[in-house]
N, C-alpha and C. Protein backbone atom coordinates (compact mmCIF):
# COMPACT_ATOMS: atom_id res chain seq x y z
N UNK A 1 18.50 5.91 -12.69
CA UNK A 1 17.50 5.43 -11.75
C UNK A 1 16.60 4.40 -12.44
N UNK A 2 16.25 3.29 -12.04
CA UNK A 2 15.52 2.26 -12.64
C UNK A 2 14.01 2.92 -12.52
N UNK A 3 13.28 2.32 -13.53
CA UNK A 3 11.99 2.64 -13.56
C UNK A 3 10.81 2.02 -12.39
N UNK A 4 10.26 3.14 -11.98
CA UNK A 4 9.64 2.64 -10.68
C UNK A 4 8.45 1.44 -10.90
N UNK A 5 8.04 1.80 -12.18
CA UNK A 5 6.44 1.06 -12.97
C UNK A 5 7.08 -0.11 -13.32
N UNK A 6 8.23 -0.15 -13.75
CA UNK A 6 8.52 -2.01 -14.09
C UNK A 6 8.73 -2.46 -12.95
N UNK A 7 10.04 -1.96 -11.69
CA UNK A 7 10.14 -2.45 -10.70
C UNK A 7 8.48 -2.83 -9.67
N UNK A 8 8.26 -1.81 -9.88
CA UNK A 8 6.33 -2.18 -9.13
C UNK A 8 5.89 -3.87 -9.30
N UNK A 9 5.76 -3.71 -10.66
CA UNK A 9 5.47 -4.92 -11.53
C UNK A 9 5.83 -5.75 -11.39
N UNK A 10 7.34 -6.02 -11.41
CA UNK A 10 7.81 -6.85 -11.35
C UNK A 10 7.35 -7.66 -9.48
N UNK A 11 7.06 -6.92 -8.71
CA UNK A 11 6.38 -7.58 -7.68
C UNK A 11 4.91 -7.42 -6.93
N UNK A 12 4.40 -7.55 -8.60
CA UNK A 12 3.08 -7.61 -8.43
C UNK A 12 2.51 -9.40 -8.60
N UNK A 13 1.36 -9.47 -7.69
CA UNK A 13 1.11 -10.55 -7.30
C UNK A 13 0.52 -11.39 -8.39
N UNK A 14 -0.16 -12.91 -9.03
CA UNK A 14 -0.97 -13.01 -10.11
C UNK A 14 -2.38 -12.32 -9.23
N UNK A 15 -2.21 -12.96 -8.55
CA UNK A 15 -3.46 -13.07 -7.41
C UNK A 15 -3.29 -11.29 -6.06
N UNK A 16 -3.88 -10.54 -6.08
CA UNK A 16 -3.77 -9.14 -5.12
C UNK A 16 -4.38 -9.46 -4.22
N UNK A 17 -4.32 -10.16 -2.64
CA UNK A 17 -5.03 -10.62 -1.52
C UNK A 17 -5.46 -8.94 -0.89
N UNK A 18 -4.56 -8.18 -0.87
CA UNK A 18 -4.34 -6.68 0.15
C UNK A 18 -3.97 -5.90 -0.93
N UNK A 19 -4.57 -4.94 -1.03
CA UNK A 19 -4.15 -3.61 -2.09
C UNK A 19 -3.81 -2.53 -0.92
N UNK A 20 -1.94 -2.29 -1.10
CA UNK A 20 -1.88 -0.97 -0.06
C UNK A 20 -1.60 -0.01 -1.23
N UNK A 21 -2.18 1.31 -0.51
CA UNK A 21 -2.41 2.57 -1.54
C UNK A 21 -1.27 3.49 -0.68
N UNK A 22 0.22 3.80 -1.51
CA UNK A 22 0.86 5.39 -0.88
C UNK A 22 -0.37 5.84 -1.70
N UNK A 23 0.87 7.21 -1.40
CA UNK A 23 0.46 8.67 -2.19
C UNK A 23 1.06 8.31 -3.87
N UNK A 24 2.57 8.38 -3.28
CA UNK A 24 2.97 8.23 -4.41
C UNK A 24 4.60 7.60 -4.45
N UNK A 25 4.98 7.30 -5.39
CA UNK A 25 6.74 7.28 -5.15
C UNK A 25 7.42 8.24 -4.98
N UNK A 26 8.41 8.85 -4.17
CA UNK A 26 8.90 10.11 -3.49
C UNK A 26 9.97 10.33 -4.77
N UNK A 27 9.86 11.39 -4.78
CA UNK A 27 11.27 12.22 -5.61
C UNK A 27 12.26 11.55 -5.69
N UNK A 28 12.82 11.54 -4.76
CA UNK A 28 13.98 11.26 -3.97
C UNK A 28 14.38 9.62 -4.77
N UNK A 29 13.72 8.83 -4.82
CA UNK A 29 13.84 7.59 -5.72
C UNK A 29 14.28 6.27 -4.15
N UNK A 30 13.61 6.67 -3.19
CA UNK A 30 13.74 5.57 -2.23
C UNK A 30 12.47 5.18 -2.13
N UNK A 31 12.41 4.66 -2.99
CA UNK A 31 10.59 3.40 -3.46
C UNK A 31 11.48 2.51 -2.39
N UNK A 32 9.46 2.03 -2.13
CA UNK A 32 9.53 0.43 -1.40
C UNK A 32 10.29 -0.22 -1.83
N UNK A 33 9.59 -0.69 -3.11
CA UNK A 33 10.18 -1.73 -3.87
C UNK A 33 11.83 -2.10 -4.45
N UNK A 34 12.59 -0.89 -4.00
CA UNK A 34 13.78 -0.52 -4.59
C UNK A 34 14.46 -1.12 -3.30
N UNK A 35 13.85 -1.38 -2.32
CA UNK A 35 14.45 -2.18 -0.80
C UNK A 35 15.56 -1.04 -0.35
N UNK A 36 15.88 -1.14 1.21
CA UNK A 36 16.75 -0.49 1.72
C UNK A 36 16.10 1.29 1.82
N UNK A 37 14.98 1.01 2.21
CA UNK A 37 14.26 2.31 2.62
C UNK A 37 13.73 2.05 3.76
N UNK A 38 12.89 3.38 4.33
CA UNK A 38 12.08 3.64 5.88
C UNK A 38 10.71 2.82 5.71
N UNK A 39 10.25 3.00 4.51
CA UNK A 39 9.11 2.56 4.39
C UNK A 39 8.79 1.14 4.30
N UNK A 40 10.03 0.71 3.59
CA UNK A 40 10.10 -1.08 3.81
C UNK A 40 10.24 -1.11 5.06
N UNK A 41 11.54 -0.95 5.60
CA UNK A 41 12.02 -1.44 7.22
C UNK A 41 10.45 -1.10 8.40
N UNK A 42 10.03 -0.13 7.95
CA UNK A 42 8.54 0.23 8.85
C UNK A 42 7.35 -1.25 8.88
N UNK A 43 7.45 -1.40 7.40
CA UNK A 43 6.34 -2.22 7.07
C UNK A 43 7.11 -3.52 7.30
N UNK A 44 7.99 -3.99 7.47
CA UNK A 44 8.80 -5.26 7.31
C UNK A 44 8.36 -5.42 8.91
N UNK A 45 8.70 -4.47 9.72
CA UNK A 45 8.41 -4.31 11.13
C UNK A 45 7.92 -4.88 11.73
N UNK A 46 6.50 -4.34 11.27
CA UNK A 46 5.09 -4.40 11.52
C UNK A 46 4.67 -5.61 11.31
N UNK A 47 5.05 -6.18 10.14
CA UNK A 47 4.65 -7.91 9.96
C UNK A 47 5.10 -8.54 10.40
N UNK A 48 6.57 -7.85 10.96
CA UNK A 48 7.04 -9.42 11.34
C UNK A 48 6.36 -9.46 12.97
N UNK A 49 6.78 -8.23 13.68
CA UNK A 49 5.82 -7.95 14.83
C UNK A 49 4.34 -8.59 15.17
N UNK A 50 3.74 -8.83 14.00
CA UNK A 50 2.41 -9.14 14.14
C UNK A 50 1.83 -10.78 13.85
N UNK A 51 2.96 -11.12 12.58
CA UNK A 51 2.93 -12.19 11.90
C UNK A 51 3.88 -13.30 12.34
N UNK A 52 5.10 -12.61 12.79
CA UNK A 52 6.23 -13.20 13.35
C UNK A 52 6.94 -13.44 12.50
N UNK A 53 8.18 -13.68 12.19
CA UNK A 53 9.62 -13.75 11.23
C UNK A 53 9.62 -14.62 10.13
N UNK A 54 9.80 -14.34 9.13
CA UNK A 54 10.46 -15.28 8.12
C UNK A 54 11.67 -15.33 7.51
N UNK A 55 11.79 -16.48 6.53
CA UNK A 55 13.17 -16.51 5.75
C UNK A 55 13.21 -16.22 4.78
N UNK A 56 14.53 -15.87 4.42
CA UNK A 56 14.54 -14.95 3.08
C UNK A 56 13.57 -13.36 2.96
N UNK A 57 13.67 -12.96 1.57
CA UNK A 57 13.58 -11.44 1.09
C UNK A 57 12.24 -10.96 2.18
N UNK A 58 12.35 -9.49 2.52
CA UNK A 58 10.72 -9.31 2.81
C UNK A 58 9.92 -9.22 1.53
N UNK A 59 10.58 -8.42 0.69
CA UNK A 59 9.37 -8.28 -0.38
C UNK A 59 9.05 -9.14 -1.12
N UNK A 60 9.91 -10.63 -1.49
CA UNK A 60 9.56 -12.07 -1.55
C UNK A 60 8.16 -12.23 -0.94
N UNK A 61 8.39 -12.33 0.85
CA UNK A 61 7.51 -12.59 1.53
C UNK A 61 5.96 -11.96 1.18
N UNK A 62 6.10 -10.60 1.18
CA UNK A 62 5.09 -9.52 0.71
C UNK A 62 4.23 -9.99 -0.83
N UNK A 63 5.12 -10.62 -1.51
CA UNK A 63 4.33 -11.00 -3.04
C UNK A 63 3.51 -12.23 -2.42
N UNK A 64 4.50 -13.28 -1.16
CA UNK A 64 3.69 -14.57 -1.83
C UNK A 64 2.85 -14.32 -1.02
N UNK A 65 2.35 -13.43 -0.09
CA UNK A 65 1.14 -13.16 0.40
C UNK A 65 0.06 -12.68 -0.35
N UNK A 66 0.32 -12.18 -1.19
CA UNK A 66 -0.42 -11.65 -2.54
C UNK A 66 -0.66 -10.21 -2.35
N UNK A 67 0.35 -9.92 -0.88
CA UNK A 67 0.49 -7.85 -1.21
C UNK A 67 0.87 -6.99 -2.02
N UNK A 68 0.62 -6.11 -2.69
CA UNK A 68 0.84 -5.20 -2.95
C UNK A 68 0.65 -3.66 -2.69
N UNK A 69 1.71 -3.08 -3.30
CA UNK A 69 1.77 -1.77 -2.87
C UNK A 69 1.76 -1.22 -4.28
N UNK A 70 0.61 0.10 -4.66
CA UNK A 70 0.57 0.36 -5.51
C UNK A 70 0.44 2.04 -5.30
N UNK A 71 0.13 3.17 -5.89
CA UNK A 71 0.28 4.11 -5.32
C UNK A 71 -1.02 5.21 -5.95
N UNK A 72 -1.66 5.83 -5.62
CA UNK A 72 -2.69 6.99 -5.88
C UNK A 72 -2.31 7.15 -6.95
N UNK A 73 -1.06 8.32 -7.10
CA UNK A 73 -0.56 8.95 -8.17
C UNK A 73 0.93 8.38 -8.50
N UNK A 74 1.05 8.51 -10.06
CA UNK A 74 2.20 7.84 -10.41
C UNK A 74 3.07 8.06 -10.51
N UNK A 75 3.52 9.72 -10.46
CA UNK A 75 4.41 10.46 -10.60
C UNK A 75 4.68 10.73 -9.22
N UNK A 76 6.21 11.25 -8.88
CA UNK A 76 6.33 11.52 -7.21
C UNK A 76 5.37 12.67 -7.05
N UNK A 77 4.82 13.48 -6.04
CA UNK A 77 4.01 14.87 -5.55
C UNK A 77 4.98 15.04 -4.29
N UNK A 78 5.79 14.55 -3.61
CA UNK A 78 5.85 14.76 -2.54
C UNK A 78 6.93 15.93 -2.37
N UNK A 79 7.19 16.55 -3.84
CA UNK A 79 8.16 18.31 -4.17
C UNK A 79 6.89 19.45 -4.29
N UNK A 80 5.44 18.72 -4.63
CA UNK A 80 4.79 19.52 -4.77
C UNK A 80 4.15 20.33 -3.35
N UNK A 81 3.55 21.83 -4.07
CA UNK A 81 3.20 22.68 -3.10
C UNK A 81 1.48 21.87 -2.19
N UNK A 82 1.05 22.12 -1.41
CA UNK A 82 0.44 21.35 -0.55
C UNK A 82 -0.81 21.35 -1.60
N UNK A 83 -1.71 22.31 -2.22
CA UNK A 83 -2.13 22.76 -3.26
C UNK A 83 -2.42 21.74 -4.34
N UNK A 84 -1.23 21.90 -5.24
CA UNK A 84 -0.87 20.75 -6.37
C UNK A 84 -0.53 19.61 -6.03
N UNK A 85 -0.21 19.32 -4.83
CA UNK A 85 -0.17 18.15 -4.50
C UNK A 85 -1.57 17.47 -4.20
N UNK A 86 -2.53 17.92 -3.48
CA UNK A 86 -3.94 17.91 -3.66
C UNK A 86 -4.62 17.54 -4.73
N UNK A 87 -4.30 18.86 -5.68
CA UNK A 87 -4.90 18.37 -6.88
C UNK A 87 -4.26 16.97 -7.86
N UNK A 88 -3.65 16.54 -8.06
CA UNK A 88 -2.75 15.44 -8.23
C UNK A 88 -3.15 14.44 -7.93
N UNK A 89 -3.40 14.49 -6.47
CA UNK A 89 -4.04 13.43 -5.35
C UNK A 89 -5.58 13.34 -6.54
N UNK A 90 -6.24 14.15 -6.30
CA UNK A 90 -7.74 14.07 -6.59
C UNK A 90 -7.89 13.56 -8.70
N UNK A 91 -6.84 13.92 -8.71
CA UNK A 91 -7.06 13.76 -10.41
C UNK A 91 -6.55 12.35 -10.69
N UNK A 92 -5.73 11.65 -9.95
CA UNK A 92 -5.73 10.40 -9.96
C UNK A 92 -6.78 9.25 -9.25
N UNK A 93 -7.66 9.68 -8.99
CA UNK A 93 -8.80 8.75 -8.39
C UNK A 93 -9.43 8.09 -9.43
N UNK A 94 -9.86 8.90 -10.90
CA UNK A 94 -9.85 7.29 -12.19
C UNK A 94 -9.48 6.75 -12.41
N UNK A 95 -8.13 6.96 -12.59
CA UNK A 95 -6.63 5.81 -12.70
C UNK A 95 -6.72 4.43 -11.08
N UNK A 96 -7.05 5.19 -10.41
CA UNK A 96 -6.93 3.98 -9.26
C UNK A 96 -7.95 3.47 -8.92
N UNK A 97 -9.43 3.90 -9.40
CA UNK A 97 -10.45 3.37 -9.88
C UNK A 97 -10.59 2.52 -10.67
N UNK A 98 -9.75 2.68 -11.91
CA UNK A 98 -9.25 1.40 -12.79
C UNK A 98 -8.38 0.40 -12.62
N UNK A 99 -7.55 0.46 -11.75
CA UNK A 99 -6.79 -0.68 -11.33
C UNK A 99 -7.21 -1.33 -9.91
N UNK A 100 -8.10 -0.89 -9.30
CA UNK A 100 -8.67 -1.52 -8.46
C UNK A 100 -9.70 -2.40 -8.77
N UNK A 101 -10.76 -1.69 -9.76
CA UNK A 101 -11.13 -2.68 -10.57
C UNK A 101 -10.47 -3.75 -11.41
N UNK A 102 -9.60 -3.75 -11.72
CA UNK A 102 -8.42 -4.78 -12.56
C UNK A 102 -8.67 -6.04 -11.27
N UNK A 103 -7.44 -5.05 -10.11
CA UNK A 103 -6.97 -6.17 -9.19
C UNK A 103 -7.64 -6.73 -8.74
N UNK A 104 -8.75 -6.74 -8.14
CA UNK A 104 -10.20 -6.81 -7.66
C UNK A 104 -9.46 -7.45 -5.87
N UNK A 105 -9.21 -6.55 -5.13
CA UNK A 105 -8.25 -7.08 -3.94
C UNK A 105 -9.38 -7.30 -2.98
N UNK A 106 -8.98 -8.44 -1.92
CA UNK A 106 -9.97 -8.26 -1.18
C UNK A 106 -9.79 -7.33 0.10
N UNK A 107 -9.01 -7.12 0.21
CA UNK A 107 -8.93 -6.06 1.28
C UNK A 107 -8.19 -4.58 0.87
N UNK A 108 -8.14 -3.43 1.30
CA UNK A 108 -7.84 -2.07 0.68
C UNK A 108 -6.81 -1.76 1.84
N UNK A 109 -5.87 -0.90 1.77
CA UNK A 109 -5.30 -0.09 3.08
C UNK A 109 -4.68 0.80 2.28
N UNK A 110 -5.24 2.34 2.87
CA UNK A 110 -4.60 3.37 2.87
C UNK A 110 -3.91 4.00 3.74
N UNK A 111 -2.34 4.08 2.84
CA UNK A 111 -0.67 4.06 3.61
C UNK A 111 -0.56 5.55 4.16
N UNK A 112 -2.08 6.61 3.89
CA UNK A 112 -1.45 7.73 4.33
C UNK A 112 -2.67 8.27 4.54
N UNK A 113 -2.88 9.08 5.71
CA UNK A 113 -4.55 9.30 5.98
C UNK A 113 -5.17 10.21 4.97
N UNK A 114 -4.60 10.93 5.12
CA UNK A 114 -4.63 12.47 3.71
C UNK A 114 -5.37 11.59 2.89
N UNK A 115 -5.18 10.42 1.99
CA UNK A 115 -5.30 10.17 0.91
C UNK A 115 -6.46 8.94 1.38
N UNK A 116 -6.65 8.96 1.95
CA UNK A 116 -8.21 7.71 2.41
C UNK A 116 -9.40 7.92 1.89
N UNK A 117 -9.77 9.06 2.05
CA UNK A 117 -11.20 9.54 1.31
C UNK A 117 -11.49 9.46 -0.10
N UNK A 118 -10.39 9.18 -1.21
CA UNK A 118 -9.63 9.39 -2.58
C UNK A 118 -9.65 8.28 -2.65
N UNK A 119 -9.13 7.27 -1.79
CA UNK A 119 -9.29 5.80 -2.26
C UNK A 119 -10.38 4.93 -1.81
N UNK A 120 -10.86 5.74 -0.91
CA UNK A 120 -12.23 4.81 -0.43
C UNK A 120 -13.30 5.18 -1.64
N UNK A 121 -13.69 6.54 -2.32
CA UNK A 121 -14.18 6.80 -3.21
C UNK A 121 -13.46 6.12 -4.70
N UNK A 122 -12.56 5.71 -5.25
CA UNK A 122 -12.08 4.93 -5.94
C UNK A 122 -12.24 3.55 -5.80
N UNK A 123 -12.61 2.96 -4.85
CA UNK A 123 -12.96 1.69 -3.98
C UNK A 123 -14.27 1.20 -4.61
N UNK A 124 -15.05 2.41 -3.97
CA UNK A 124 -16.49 2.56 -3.99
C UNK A 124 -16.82 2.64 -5.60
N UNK A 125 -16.01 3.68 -6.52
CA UNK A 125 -16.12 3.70 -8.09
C UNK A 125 -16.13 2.45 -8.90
N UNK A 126 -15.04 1.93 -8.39
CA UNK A 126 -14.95 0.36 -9.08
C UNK A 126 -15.53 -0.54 -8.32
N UNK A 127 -16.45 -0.41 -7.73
CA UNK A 127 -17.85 -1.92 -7.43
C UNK A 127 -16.74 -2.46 -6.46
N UNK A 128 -15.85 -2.49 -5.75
CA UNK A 128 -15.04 -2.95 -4.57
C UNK A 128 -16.14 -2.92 -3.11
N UNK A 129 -16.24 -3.92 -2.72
CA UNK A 129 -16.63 -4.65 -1.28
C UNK A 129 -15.73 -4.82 -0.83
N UNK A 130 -14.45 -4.63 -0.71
CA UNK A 130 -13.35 -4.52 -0.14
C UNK A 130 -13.75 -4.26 1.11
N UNK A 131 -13.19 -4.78 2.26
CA UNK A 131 -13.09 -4.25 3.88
C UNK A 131 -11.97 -3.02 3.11
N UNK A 132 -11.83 -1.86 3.81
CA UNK A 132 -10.79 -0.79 3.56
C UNK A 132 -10.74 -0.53 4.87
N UNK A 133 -9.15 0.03 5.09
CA UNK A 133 -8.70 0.91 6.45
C UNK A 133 -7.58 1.90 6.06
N UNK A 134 -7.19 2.87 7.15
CA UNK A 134 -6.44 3.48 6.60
C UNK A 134 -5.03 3.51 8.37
N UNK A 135 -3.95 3.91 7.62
CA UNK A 135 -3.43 3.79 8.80
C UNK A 135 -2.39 5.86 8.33
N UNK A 136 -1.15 5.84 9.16
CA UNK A 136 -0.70 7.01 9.46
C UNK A 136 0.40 6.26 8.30
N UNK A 137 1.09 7.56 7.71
CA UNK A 137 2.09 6.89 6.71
C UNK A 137 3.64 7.36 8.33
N UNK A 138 4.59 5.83 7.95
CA UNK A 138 5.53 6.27 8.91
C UNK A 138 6.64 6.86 8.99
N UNK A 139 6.09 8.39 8.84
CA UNK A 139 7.27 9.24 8.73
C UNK A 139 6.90 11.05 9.64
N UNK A 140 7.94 11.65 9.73
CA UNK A 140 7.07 12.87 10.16
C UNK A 140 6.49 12.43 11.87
N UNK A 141 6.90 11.80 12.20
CA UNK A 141 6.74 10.83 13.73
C UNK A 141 5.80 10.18 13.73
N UNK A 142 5.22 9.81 13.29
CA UNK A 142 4.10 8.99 13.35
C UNK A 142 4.49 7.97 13.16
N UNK A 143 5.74 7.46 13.38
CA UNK A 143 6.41 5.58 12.99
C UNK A 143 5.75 4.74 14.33
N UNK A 144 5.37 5.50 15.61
CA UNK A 144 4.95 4.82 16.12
C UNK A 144 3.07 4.56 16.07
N UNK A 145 2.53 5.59 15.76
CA UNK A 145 1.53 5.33 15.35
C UNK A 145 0.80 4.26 14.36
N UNK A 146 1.85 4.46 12.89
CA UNK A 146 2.03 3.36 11.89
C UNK A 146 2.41 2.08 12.71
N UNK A 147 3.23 1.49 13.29
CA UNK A 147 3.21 0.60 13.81
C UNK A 147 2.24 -0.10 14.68
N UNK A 148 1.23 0.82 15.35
CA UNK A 148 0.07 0.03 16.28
C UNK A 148 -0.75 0.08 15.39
N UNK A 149 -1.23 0.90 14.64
CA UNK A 149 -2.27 0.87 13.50
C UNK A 149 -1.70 -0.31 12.46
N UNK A 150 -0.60 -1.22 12.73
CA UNK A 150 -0.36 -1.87 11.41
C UNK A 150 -0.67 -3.24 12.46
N UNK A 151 -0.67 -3.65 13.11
CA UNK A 151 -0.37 -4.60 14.50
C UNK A 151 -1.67 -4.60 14.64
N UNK A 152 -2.61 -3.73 14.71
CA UNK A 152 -3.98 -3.94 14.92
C UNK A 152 -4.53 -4.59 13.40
N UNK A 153 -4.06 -4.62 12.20
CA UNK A 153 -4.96 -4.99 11.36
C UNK A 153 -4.05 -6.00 10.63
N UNK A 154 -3.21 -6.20 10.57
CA UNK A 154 -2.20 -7.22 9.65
C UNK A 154 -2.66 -8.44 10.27
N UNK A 155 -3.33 -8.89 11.43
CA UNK A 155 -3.60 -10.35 11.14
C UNK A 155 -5.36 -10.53 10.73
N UNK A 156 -5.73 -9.78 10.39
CA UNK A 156 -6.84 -9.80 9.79
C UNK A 156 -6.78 -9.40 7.90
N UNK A 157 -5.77 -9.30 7.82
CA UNK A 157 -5.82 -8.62 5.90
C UNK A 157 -5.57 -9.98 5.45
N UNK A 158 -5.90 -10.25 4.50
CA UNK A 158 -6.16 -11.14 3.31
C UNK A 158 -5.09 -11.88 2.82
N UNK A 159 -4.03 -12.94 3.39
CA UNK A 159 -2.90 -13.72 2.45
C UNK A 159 -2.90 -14.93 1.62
N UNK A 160 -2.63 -14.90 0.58
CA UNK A 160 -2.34 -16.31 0.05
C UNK A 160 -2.03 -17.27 1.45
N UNK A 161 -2.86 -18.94 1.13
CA UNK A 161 -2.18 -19.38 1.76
C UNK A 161 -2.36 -19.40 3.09
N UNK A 162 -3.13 -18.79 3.76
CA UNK A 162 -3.77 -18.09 5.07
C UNK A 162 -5.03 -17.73 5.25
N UNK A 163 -5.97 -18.58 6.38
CA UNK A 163 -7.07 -18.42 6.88
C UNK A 163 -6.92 -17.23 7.75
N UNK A 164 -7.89 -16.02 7.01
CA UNK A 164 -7.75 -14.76 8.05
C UNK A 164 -9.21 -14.82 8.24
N UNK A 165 -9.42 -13.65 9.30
CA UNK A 165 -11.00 -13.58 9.51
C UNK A 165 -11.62 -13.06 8.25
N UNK A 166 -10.84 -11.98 7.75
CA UNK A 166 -11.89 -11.58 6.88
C UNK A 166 -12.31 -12.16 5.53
N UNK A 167 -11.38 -13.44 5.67
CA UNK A 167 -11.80 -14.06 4.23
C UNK A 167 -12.29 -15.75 4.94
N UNK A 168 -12.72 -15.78 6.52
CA UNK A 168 -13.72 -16.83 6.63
C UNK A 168 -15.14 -16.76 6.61
């Protein structure tokens, strides 16, 4: 299995316009970034739905916007008991306190509601004025939820290259 932290990297932006926050990378090893998952095809969706179509890669597209997807915790949780998965969640809020401060993004979105309060307080830790939102992660049925919650805010988040509201 390729390493999830180089692959990350490797489509990380110079410039972070949108910082999206999972939970985490799933067990299972069907990362975003690894393409040919639910979670791309969801989010590929949603932009193109909102933004309208492009050519070539999505996650091409996704860098030169200056998105990224980075995750709470770095290790998968999603084998863990509801419990330790919690705690996990909560013990990674310095770590994403520190790379939010790094990225310094102008806009925040949290990919899973559970985990909003964890990153808005990590937000808030590292001096971030970030606009933040949070949407439903799309799985567990909520793909249609994720989809209007992504349609309502994707032409307002932050792209290279693109006059949005929240960065006039």
């Amino acid at each position: 299995m390729m390493d999830v932290e180089f692959i990350r990297a490797s489509y990380r932006p110079d410039r972070i316009t949108t910082l999206f926050v999972g939970e985490s990378a799933p067990a299972s090893g069907d990362f975003f970034y690894f393409g040919n998952n639910a979670m791309l095809r969801h989010m590929q969706r949603a932009t193109e739905a909102a933004l309208g179509p492009a050519d070539g890669e999505f996650l091409d597209r996704f860098k030169a916007y200056g998105w990224f997807l980075d995750d709470l915790v770095l290790t998968p949780v999603d084998k863990l008991s509801p419990a330790g998965r919690k705690a996990k969640c909560l013990a990674a809020m310095d770590s994403l306190r520190d790379r939010i401060a790094a990225y310094q993004p102008l806009a925040i979105v949290s990919m899973l509601i559970s985990i909003e309060s964890i990153v808005e307080a990590a937000a808030k830790a590292a001096g971030s004025n970030a606009p933040r939102y949070g949407v439903p992660f799309p799985g567990m049925g909520q793909q249609t939820r994720f989809h209007n919650a992504m349609l309502e805010i994707l032409p307002s988040l932050p792209r290279n290259g693109m006059i949005t509201n929240s960065a006039r």
